[in-house]
PDB file of N, CA and C in Angstrom:
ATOM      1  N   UNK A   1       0.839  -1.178   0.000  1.00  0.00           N
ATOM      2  CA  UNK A   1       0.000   0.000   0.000  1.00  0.00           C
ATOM      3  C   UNK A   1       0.888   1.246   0.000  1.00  0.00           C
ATOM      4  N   UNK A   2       0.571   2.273  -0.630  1.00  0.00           N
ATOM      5  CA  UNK A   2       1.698   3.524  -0.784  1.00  0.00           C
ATOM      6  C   UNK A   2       0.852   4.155   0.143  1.00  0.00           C
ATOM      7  N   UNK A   3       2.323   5.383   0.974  1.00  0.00           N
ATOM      8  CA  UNK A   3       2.165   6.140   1.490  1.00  0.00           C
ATOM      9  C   UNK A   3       1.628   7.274   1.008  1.00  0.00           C
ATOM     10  N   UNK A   4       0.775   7.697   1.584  1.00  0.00           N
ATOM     11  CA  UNK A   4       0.170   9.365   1.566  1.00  0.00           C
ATOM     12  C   UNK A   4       0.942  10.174   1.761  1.00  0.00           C
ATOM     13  N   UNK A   5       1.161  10.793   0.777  1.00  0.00           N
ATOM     14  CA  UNK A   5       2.339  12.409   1.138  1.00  0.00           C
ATOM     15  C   UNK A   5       1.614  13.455   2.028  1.00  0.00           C
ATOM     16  N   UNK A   6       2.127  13.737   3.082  1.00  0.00           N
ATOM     17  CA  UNK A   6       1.677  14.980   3.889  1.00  0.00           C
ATOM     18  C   UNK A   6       2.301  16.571   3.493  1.00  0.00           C
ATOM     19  N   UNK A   7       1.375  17.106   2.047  1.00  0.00           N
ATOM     20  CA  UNK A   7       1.851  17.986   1.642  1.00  0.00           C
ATOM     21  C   UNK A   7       0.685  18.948   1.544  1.00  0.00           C
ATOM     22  N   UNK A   8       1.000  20.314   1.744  1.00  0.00           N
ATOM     23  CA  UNK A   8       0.268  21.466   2.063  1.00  0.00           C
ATOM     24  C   UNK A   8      -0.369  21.973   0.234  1.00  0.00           C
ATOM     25  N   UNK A   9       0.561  22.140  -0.349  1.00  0.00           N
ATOM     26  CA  UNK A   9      -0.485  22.131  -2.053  1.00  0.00           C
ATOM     27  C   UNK A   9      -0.003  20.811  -2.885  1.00  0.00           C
ATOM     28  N   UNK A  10      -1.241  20.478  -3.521  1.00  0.00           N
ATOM     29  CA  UNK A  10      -1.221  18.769  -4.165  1.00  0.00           C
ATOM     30  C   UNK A  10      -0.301  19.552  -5.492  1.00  0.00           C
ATOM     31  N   UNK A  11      -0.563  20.714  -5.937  1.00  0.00           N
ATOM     32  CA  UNK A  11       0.463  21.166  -7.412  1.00  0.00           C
ATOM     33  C   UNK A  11       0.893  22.382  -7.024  1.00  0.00           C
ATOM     34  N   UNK A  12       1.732  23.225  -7.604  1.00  0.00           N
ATOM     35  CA  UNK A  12       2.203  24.320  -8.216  1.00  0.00           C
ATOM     36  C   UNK A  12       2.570  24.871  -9.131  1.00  0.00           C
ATOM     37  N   UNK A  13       1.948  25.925  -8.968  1.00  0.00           N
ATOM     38  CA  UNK A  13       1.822  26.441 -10.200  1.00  0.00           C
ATOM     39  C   UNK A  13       2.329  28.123 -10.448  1.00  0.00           C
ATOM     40  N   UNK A  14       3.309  28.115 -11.454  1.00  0.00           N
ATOM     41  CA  UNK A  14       3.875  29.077 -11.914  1.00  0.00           C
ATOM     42  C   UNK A  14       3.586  30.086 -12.751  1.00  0.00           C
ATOM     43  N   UNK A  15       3.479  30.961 -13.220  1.00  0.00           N
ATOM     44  CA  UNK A  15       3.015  31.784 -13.738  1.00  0.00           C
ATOM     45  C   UNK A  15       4.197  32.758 -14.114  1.00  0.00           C
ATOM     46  N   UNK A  16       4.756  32.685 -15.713  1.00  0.00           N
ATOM     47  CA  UNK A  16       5.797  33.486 -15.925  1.00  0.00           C
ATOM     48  C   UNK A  16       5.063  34.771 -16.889  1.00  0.00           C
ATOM     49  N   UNK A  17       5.002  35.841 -16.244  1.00  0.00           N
ATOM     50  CA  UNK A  17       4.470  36.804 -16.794  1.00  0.00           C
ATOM     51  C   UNK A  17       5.220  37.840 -16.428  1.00  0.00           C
ATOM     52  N   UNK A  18       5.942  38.774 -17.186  1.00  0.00           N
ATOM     53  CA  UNK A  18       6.722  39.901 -17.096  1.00  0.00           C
ATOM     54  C   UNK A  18       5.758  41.349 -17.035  1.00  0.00           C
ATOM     55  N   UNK A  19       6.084  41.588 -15.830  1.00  0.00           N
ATOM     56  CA  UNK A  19       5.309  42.750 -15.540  1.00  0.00           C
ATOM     57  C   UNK A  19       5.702  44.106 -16.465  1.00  0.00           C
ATOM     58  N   UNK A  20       4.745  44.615 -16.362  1.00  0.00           N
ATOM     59  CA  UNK A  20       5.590  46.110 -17.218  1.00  0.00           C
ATOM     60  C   UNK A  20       6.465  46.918 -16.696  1.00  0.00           C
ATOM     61  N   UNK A  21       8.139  47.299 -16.606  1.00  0.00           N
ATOM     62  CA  UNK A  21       8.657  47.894 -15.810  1.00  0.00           C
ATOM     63  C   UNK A  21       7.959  49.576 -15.393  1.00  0.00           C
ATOM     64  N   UNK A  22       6.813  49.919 -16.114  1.00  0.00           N
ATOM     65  CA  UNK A  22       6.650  51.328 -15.265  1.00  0.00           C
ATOM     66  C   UNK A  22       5.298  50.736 -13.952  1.00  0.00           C
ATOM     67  N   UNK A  23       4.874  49.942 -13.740  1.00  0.00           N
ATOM     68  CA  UNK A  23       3.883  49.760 -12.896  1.00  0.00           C
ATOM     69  C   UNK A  23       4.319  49.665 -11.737  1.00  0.00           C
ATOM     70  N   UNK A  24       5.553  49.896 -11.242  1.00  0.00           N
ATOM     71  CA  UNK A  24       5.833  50.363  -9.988  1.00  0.00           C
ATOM     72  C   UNK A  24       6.571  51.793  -9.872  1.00  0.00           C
ATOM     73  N   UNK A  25       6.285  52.544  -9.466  1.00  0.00           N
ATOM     74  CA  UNK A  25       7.101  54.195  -9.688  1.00  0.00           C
ATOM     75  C   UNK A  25       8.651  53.527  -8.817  1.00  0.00           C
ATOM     76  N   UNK A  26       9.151  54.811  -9.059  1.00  0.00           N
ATOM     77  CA  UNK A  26      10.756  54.720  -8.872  1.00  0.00           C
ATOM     78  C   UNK A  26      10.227  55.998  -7.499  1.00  0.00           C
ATOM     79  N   UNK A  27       9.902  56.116  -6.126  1.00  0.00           N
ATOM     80  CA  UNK A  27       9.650  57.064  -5.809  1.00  0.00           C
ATOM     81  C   UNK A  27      11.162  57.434  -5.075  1.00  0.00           C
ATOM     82  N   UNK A  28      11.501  56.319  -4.841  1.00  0.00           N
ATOM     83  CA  UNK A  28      13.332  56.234  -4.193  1.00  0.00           C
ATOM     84  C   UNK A  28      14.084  56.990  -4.545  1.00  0.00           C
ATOM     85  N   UNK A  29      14.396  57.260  -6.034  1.00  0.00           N
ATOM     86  CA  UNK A  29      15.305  57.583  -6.813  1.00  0.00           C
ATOM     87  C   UNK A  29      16.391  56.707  -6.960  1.00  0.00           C
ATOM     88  N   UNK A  30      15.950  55.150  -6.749  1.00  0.00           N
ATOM     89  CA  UNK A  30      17.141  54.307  -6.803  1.00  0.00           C
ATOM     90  C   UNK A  30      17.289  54.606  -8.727  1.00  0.00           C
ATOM     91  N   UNK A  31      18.367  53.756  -9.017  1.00  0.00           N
ATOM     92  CA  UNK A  31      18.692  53.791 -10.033  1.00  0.00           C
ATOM     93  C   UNK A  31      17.640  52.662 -10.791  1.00  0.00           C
ATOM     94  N   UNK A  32      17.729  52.666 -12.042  1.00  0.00           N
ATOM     95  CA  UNK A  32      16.256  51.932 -12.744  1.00  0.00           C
ATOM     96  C   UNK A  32      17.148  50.817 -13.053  1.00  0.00           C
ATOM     97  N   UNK A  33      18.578  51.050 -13.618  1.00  0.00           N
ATOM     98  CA  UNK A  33      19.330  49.272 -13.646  1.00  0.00           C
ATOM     99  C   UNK A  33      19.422  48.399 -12.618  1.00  0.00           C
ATOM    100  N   UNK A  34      19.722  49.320 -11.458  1.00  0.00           N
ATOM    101  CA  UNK A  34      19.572  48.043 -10.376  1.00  0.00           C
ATOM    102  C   UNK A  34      18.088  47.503 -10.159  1.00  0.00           C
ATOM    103  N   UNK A  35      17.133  48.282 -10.477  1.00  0.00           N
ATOM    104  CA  UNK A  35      16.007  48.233  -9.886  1.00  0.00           C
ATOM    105  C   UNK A  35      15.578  46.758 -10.831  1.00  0.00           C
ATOM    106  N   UNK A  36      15.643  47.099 -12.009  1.00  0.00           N
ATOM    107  CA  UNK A  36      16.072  45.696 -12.872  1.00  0.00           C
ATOM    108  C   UNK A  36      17.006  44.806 -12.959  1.00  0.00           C
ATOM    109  N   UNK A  37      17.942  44.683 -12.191  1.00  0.00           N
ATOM    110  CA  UNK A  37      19.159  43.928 -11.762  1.00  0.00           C
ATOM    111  C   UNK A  37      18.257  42.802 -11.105  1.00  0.00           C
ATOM    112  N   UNK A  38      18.005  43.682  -9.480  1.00  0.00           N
ATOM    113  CA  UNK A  38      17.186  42.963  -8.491  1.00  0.00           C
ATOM    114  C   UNK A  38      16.189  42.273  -9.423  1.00  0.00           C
ATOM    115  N   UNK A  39      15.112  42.629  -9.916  1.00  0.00           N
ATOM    116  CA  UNK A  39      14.025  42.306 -10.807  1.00  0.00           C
ATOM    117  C   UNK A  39      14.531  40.509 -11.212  1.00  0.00           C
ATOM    118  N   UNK A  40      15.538  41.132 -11.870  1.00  0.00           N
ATOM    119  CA  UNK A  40      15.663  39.792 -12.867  1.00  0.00           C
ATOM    120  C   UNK A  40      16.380  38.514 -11.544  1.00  0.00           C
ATOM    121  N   UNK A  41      17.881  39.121 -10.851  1.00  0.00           N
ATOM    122  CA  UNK A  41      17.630  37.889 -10.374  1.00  0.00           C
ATOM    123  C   UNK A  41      17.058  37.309  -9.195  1.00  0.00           C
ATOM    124  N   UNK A  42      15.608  38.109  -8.658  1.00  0.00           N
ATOM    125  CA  UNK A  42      14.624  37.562  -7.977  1.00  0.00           C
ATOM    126  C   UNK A  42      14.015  36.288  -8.844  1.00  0.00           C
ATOM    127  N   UNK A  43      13.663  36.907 -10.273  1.00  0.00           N
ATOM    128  CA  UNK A  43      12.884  35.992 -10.984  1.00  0.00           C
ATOM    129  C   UNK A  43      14.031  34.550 -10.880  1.00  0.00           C
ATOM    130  N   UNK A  44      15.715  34.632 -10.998  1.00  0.00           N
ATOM    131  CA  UNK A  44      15.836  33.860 -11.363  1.00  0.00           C
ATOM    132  C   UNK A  44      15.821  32.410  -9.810  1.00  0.00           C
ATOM    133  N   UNK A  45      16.136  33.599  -9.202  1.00  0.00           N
ATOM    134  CA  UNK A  45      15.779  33.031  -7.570  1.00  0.00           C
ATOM    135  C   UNK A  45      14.800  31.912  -7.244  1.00  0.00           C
ATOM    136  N   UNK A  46      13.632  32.384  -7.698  1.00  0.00           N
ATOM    137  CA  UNK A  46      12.037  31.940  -7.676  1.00  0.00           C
ATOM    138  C   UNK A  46      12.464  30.820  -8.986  1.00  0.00           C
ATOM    139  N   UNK A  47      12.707  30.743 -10.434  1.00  0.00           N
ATOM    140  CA  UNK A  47      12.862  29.443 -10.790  1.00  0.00           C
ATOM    141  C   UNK A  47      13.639  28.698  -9.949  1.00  0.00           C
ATOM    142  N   UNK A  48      14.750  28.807  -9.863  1.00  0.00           N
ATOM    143  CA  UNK A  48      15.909  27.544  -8.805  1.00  0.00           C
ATOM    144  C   UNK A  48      14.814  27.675  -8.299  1.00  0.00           C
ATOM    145  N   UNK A  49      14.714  27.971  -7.094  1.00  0.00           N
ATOM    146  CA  UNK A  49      13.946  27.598  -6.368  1.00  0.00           C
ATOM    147  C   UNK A  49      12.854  26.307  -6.244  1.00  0.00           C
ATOM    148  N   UNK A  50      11.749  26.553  -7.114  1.00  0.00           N
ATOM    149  CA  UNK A  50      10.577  25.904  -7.974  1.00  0.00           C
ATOM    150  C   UNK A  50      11.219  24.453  -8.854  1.00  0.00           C
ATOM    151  N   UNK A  51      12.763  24.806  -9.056  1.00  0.00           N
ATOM    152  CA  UNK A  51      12.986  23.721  -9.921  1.00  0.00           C
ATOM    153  C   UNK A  51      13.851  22.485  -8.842  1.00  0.00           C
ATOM    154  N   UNK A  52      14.027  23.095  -7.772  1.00  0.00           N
ATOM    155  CA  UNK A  52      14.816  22.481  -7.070  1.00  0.00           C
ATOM    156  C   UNK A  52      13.686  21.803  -5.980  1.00  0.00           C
ATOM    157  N   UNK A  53      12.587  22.423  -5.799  1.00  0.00           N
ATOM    158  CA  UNK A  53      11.531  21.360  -5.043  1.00  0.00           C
ATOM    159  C   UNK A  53      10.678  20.683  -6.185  1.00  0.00           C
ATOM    160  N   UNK A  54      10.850  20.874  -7.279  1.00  0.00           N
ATOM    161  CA  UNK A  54      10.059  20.102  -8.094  1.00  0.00           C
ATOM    162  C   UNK A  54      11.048  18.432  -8.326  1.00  0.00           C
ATOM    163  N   UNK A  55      12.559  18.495  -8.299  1.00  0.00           N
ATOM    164  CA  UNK A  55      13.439  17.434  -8.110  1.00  0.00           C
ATOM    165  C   UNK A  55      13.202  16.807  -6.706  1.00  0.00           C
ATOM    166  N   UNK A  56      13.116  17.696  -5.992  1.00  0.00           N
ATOM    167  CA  UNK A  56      13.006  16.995  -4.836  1.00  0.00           C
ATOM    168  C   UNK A  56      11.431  16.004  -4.481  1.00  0.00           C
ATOM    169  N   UNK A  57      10.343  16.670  -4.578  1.00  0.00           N
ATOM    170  CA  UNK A  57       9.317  16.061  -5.051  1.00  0.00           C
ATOM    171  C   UNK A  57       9.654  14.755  -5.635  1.00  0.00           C
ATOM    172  N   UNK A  58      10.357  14.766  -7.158  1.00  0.00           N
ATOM    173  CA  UNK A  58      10.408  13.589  -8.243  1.00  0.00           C
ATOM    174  C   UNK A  58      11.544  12.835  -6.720  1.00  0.00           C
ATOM    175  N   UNK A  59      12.472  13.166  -6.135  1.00  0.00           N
ATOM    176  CA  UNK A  59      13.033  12.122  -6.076  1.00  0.00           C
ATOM    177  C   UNK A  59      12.239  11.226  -4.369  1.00  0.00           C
ATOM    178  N   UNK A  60      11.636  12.164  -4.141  1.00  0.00           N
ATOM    179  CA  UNK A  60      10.685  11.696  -2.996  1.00  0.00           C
ATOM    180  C   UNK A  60       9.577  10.467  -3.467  1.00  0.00           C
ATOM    181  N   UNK A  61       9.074  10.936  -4.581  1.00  0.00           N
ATOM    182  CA  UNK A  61       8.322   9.858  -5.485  1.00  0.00           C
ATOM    183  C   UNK A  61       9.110   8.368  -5.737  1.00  0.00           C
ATOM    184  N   UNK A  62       9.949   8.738  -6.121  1.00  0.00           N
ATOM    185  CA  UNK A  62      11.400   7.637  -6.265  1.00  0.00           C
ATOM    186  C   UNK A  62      11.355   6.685  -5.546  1.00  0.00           C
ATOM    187  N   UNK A  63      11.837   7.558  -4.078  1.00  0.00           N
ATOM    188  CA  UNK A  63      11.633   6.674  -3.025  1.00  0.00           C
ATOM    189  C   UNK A  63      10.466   5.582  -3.036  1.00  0.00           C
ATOM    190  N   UNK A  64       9.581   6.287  -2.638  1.00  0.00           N
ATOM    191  CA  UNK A  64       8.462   4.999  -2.583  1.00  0.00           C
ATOM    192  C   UNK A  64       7.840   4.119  -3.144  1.00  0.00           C
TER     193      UNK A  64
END
């Protein structure tokens, strides 16, 4: 008989949609490259991330 995974969402789900860079004002006066620096590697943050519990998931499956 297989075990029941005790997991909080059964999927996830991603959503790659590039926001428009003026929909947040600059009220800081930071600079707009970093402001897109950060931007991008948050996004790339959030994939690893997503791709690294999605392996982990597969190899949890593995297991059992």
């Amino acid at each position: 008989m297989a075990r029941q995974r005790d997991t909080i969402a059964g999927r996830l789900r991603l959503v790659l949609d590039t926001p428009d860079a003026n929909v947040t004002p600059l009220r800081t006066g930071a600079d707009p490259r970093l402001v897109s620096l950060v931007r991008l590697l948050a996004r790339q943050a959030a994939r690893d991330f997503v791709n690294a519990e999605g392996e982990a998931a597969r190899r949890c499956d593995l297991q059992d």
